[in-house]
PDB file of N, CA and C in Angstrom:
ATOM      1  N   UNK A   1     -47.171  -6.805  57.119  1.00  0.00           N
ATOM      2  CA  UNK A   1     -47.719  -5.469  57.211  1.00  0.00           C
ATOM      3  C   UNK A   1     -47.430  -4.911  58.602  1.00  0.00           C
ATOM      4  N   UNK A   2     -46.853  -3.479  58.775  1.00  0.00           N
ATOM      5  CA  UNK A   2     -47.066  -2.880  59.893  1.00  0.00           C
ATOM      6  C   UNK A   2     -48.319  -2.161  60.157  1.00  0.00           C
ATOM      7  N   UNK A   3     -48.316  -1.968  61.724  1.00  0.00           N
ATOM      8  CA  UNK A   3     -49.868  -1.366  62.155  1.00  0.00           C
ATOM      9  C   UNK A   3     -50.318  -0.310  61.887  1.00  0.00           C
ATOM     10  N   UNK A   4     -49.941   0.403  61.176  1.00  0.00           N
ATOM     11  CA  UNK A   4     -50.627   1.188  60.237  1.00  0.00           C
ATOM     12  C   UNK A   4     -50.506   1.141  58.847  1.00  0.00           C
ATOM     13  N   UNK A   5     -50.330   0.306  57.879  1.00  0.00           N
ATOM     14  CA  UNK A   5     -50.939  -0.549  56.951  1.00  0.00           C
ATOM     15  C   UNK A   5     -52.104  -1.121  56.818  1.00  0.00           C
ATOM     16  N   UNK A   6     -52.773  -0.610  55.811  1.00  0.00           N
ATOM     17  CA  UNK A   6     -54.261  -0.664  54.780  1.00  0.00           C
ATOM     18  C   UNK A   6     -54.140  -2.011  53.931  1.00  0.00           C
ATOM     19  N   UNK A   7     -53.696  -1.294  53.182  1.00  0.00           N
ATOM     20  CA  UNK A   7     -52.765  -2.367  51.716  1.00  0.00           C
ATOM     21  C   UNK A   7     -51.513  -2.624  51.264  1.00  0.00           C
ATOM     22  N   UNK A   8     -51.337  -3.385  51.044  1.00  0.00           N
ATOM     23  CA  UNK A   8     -49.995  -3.557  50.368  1.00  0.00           C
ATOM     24  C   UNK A   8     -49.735  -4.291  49.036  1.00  0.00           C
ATOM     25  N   UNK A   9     -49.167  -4.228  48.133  1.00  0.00           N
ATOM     26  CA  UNK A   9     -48.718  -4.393  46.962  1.00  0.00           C
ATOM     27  C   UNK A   9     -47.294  -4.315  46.298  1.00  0.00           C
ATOM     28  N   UNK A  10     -46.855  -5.453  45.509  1.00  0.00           N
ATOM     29  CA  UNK A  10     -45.501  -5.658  45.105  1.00  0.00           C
ATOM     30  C   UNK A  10     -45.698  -5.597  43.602  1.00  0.00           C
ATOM     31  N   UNK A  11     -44.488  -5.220  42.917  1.00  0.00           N
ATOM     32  CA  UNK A  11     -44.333  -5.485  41.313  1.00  0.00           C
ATOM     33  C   UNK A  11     -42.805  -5.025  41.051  1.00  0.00           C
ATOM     34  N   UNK A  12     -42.589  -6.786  40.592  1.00  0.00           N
ATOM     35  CA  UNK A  12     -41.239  -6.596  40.517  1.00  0.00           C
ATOM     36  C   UNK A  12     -40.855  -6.574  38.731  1.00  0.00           C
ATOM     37  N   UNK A  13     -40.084  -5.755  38.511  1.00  0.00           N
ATOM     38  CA  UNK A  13     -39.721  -4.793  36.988  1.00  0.00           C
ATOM     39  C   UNK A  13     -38.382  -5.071  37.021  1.00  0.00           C
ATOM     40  N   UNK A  14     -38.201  -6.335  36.360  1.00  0.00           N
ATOM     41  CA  UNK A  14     -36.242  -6.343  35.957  1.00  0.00           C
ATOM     42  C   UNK A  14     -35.526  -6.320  37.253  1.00  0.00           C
ATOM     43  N   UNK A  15     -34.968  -5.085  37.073  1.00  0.00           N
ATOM     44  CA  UNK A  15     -34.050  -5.054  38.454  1.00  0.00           C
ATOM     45  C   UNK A  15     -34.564  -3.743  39.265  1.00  0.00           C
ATOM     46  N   UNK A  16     -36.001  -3.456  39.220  1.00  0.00           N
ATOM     47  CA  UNK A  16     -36.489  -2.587  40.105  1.00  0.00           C
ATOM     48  C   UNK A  16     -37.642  -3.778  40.993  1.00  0.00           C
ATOM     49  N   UNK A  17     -38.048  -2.967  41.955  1.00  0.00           N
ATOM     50  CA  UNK A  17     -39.025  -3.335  42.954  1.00  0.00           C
ATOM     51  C   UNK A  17     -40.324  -2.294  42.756  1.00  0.00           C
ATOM     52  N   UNK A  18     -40.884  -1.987  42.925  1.00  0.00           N
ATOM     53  CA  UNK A  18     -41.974  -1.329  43.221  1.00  0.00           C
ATOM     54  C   UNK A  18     -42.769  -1.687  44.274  1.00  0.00           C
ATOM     55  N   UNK A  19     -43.077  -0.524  45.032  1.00  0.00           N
ATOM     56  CA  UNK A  19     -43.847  -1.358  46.562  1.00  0.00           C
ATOM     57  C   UNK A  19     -44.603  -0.133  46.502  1.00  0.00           C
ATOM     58  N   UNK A  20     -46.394  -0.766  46.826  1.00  0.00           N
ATOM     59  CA  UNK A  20     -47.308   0.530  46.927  1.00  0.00           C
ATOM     60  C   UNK A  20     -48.275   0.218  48.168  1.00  0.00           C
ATOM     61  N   UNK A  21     -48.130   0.899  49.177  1.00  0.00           N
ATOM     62  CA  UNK A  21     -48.692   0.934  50.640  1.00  0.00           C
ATOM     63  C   UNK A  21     -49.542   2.096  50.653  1.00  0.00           C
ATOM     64  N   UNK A  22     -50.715   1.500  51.341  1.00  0.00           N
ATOM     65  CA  UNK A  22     -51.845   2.515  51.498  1.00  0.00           C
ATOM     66  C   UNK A  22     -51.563   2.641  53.386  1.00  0.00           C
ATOM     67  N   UNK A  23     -51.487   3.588  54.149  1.00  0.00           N
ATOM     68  CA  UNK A  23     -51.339   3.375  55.373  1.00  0.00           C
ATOM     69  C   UNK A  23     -52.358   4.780  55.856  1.00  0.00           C
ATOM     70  N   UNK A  24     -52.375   4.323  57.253  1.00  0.00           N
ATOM     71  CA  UNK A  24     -53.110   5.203  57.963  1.00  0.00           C
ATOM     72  C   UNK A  24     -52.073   6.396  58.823  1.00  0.00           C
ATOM     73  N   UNK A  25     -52.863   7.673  58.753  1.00  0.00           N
ATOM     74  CA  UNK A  25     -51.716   8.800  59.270  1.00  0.00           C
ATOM     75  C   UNK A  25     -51.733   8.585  60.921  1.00  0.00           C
ATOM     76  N   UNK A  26     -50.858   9.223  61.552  1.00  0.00           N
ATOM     77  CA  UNK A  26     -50.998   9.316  63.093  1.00  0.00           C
ATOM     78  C   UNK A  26     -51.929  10.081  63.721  1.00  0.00           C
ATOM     79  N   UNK A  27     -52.002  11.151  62.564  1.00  0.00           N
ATOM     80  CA  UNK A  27     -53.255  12.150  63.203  1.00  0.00           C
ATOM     81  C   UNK A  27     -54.908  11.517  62.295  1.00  0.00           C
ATOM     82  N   UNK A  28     -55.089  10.192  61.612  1.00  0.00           N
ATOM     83  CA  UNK A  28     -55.870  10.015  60.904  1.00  0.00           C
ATOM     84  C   UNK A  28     -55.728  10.368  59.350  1.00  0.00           C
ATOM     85  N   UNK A  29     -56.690  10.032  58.580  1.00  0.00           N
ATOM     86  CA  UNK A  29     -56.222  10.587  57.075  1.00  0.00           C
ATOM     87  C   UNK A  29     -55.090   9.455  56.482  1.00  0.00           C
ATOM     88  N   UNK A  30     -55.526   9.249  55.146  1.00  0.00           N
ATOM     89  CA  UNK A  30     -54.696   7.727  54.694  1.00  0.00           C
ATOM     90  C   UNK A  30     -53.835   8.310  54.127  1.00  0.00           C
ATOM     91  N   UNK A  31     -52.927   7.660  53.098  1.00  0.00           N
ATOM     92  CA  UNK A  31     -51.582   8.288  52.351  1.00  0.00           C
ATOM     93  C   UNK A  31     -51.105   6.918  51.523  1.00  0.00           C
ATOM     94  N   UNK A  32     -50.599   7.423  50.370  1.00  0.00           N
ATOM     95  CA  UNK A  32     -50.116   6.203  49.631  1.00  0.00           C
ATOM     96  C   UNK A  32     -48.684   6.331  49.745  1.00  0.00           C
ATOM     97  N   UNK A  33     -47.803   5.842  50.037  1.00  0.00           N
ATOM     98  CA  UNK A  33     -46.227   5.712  49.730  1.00  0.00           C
ATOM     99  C   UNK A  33     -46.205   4.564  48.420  1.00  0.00           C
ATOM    100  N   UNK A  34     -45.391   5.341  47.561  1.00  0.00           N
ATOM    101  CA  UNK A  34     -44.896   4.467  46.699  1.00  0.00           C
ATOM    102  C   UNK A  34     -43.092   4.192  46.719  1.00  0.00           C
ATOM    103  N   UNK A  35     -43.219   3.264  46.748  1.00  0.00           N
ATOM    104  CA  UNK A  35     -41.201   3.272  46.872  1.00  0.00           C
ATOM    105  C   UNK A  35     -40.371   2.586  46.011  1.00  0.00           C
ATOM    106  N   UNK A  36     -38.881   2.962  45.397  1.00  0.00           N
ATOM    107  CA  UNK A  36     -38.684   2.166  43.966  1.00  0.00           C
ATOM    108  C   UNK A  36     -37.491   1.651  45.164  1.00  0.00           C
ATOM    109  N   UNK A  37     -37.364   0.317  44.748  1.00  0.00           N
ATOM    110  CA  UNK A  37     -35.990   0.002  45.259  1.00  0.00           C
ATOM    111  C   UNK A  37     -35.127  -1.267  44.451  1.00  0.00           C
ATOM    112  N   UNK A  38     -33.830  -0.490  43.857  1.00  0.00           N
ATOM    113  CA  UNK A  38     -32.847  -1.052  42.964  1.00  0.00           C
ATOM    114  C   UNK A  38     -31.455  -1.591  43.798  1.00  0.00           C
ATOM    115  N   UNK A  39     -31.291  -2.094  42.975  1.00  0.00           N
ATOM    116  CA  UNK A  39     -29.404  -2.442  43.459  1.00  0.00           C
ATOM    117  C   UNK A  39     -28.421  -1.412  42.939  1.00  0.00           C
ATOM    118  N   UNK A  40     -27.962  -1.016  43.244  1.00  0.00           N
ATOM    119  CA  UNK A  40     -26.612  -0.253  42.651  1.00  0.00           C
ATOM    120  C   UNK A  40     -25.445  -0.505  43.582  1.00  0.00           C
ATOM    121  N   UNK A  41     -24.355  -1.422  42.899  1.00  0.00           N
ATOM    122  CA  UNK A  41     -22.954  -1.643  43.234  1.00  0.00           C
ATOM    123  C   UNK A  41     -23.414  -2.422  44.417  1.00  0.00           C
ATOM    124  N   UNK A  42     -24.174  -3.288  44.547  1.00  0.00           N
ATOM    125  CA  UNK A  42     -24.077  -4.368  45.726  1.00  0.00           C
ATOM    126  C   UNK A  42     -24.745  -3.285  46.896  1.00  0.00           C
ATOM    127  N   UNK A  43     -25.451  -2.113  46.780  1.00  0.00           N
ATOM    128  CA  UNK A  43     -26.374  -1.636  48.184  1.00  0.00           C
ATOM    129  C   UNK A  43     -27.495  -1.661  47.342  1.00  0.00           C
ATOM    130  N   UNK A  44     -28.528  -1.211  48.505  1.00  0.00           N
ATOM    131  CA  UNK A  44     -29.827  -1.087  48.310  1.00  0.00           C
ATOM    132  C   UNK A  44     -30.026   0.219  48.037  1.00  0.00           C
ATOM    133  N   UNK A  45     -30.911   0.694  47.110  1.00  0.00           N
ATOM    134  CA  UNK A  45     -30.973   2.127  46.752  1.00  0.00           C
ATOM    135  C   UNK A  45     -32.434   2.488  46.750  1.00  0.00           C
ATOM    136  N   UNK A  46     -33.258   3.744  47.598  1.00  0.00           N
ATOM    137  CA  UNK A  46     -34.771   3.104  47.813  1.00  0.00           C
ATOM    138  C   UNK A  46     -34.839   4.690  47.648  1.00  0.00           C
ATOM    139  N   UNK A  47     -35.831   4.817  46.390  1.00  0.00           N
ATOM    140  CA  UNK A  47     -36.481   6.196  46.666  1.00  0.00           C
ATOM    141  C   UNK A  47     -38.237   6.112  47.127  1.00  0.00           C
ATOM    142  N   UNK A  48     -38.501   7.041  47.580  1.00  0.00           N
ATOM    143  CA  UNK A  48     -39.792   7.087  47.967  1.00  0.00           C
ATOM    144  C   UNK A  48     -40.893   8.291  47.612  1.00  0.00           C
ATOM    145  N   UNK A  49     -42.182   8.253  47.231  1.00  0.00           N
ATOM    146  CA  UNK A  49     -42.949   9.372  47.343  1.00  0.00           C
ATOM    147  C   UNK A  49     -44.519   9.442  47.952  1.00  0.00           C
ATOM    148  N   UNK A  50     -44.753   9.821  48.785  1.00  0.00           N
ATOM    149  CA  UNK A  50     -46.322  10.293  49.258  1.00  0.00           C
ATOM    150  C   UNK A  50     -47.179  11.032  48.670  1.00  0.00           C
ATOM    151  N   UNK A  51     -48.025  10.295  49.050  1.00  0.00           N
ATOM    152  CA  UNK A  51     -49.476  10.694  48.048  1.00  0.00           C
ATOM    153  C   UNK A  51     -50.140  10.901  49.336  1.00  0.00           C
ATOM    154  N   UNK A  52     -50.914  12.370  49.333  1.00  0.00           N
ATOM    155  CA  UNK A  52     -51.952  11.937  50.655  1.00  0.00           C
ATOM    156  C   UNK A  52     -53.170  12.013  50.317  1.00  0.00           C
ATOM    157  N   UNK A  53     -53.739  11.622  51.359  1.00  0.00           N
ATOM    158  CA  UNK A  53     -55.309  11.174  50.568  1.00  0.00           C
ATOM    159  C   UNK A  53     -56.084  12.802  49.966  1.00  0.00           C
ATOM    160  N   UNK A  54     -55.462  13.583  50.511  1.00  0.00           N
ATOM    161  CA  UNK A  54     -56.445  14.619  49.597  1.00  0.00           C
ATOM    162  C   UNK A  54     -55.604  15.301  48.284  1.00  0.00           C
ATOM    163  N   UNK A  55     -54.760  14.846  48.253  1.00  0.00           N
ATOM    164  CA  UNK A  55     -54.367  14.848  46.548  1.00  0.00           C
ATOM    165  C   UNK A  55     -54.856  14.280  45.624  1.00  0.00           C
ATOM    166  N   UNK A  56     -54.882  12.865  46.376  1.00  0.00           N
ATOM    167  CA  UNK A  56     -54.923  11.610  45.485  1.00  0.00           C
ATOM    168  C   UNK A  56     -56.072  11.821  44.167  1.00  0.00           C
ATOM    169  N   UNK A  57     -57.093  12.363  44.323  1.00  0.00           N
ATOM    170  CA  UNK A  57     -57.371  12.998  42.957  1.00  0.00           C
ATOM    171  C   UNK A  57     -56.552  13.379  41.460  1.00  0.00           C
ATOM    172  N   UNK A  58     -56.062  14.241  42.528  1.00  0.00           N
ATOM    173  CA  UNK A  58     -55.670  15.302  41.260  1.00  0.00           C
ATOM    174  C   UNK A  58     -54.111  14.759  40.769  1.00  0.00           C
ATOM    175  N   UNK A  59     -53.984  13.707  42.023  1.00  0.00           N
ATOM    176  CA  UNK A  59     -52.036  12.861  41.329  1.00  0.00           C
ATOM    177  C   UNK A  59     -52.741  12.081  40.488  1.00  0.00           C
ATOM    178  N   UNK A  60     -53.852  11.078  40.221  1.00  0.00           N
ATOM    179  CA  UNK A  60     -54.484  10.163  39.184  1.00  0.00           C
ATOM    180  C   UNK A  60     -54.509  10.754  37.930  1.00  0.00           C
ATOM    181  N   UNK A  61     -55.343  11.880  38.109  1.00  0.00           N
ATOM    182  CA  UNK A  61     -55.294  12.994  36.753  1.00  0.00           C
ATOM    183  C   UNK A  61     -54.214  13.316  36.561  1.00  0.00           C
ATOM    184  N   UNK A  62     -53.667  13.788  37.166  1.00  0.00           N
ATOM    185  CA  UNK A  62     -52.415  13.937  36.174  1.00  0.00           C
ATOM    186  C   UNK A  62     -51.865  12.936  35.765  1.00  0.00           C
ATOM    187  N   UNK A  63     -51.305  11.753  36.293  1.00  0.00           N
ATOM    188  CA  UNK A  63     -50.805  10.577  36.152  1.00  0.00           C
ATOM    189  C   UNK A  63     -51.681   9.684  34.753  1.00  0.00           C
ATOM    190  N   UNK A  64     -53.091   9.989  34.277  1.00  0.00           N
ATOM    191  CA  UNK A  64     -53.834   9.567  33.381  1.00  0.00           C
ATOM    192  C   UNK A  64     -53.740  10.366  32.469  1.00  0.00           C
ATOM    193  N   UNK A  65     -53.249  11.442  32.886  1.00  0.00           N
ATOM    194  CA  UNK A  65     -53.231  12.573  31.588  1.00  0.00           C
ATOM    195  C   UNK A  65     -51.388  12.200  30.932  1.00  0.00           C
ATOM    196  N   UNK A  66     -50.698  12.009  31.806  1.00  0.00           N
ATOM    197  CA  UNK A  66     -49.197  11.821  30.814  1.00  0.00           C
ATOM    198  C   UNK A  66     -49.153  10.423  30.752  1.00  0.00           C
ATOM    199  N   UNK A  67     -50.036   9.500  31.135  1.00  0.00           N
ATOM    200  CA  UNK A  67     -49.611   8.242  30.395  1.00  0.00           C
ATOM    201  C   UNK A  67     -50.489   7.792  29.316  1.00  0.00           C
ATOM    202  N   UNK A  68     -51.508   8.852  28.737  1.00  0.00           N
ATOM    203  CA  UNK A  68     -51.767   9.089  27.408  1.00  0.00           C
ATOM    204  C   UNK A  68     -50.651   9.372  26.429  1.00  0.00           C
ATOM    205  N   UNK A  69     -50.087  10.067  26.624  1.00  0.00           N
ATOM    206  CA  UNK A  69     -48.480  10.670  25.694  1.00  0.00           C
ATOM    207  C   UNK A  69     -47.752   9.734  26.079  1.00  0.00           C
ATOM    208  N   UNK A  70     -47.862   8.545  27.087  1.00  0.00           N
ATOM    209  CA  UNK A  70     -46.459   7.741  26.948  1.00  0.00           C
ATOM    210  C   UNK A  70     -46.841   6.443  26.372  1.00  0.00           C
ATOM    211  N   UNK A  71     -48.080   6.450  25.869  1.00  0.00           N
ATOM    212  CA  UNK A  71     -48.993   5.251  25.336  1.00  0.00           C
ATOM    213  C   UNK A  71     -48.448   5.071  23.770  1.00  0.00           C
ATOM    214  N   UNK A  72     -48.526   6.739  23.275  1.00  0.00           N
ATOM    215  CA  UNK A  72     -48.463   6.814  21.633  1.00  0.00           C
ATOM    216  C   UNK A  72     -46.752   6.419  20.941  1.00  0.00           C
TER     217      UNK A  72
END
């Protein structure tokens, strides 16, 4: 973990990675980074997205609301 790291979490999916870090901001205020990272053609290929803590509500809801429709 780096020094501004909360949590950390791995889940590895086939030939993806998934990495989910809770970290602390510079000005205060937490943030989730989630990051996918695959192989393609022998490099590393890493996308990333932020969640900050005053979303984080309303990204759950939504995120609970379309993985109802990806359930059926």
């Amino acid at each position: 973990m780096d020094d501004n790291s909360i949590h950390e979490a791995r889940l590895e999916a086939g030939k993806r990675t998934y990495y989910f870090d809770v970290k602390e901001g510079p000005k205060g205020g937490r943030y989730l980074k989630l990051s996918e990272v695959t192989m393609k053609d022998g490099k590393e290929m890493r996308s990333r997205i932020f969640i900050f803590q005053d979303h984080a509500k309303e990204f759950l809801k939504s995120l609970d609301e379309v993985m109802e429709h990806l359930q059926k």
